[in-house]
C-alpha atoms as a PDB file:
ATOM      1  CA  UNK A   1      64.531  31.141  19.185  1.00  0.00           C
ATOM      2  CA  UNK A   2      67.650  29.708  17.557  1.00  0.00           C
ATOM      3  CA  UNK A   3      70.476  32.026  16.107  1.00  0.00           C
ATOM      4  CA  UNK A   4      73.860  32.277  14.812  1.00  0.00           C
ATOM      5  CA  UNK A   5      76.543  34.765  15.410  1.00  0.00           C
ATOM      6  CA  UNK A   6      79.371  34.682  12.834  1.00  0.00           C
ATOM      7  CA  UNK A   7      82.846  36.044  14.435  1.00  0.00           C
ATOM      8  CA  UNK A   8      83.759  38.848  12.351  1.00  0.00           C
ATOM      9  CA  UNK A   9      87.423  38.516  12.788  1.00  0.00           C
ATOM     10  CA  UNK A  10      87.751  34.955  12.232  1.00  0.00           C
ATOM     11  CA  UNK A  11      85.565  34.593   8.888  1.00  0.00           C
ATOM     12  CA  UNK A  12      87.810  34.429   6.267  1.00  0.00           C
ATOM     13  CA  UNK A  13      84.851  34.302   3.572  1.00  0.00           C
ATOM     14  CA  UNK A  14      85.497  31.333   2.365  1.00  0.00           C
ATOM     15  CA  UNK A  15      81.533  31.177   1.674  1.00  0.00           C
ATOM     16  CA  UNK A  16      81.794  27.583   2.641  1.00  0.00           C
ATOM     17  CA  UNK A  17      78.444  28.269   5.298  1.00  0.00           C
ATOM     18  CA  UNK A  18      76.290  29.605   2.702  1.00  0.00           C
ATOM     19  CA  UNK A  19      75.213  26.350   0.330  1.00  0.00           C
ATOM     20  CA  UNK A  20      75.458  24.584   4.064  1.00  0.00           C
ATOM     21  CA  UNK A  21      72.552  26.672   5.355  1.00  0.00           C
ATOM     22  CA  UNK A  22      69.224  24.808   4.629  1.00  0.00           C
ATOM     23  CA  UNK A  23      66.882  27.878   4.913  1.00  0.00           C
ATOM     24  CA  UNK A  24      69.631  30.602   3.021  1.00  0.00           C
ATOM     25  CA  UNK A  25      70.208  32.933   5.705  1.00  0.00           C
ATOM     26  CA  UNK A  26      74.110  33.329   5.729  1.00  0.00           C
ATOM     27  CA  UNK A  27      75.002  36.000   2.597  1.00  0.00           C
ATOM     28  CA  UNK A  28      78.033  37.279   1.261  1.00  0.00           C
ATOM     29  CA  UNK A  29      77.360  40.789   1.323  1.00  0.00           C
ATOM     30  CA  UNK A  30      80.766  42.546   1.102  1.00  0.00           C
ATOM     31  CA  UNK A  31      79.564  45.011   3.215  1.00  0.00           C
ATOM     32  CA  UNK A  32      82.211  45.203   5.339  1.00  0.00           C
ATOM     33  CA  UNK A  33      85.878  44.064   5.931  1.00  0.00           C
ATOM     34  CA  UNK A  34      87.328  42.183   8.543  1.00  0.00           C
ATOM     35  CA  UNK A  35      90.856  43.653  10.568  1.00  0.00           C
ATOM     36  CA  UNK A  36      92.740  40.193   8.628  1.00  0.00           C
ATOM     37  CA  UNK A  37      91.453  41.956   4.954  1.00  0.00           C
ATOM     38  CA  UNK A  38      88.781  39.237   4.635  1.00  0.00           C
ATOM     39  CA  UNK A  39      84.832  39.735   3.935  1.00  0.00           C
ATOM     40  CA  UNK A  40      82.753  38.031   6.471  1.00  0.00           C
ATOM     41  CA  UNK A  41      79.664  36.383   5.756  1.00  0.00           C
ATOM     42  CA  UNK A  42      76.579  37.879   7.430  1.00  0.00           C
ATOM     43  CA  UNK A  43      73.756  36.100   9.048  1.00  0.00           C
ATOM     44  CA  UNK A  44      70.382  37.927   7.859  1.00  0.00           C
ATOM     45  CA  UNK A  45      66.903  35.859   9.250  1.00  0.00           C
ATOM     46  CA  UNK A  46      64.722  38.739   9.627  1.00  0.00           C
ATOM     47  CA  UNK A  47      61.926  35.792   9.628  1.00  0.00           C
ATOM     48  CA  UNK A  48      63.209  33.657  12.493  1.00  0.00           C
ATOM     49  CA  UNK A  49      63.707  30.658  10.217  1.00  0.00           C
ATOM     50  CA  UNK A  50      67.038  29.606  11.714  1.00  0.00           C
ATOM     51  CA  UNK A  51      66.574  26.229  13.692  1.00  0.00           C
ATOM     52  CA  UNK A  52      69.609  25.119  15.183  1.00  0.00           C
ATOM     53  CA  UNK A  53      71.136  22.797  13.282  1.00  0.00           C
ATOM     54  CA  UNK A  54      74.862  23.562  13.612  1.00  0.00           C
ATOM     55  CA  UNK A  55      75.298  22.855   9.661  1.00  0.00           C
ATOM     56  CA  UNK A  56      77.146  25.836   9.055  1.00  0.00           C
ATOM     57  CA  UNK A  57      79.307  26.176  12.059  1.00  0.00           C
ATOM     58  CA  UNK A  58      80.213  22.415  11.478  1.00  0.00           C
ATOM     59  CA  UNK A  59      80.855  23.136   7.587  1.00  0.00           C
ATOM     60  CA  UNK A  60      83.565  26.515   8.924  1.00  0.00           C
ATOM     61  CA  UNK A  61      87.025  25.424   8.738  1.00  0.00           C
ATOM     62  CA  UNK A  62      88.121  28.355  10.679  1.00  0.00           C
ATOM     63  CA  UNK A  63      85.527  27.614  13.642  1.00  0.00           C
ATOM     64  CA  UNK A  64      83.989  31.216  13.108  1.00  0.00           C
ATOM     65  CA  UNK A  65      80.393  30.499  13.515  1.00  0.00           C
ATOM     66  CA  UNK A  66      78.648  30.129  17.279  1.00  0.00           C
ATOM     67  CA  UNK A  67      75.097  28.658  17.221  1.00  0.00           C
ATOM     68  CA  UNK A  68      72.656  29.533  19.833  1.00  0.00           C
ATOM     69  CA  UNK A  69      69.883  27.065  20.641  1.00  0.00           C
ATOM     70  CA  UNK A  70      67.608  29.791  22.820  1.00  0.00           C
ATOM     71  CA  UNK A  71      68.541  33.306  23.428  1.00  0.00           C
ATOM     72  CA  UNK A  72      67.770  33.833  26.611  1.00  0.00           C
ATOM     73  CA  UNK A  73      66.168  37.400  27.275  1.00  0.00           C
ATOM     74  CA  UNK A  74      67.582  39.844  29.563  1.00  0.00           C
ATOM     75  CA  UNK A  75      65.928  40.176  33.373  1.00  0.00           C
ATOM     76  CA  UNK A  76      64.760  43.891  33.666  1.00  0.00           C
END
């Protein structure tokens, strides 16, 4: 199951990610502030839509957005 994971103190907001994302799932929520003063965006996909495609981390200037392919589950 693909995933993203946006690093908090690296967003800027710059919202660039968000029109990039074909199924919607990156929001500006304002929610919370980053230690630079910035809002991050937030990754929301409580569906599991997210495929993979790198569109957003390629569209982030600042290189704040890590895209995982497969999680891999923890061995208990």
């Amino acid at each position: 199951m693909p995933m993203i994971e946006i690093l908090d103190d690296i967003c800027k907001g710059c919202l660039l990610c968000i029109p990039a994302c074909p199924h919607s799932l990156i929001q500006n929520t304002q929610a919370k502030i980053n230690r630079r003063g910035h809002y991050p965006v937030e990754f929301i996909d409580p569906e599991h839509a997210c495929n993979g495609c790198k569109l957003c981390a390629i569209t982030c200037p600042d290189v704040a957005i890590v895209v995982y392919k497969e999680v891999k589950k923890k061995a208990s």
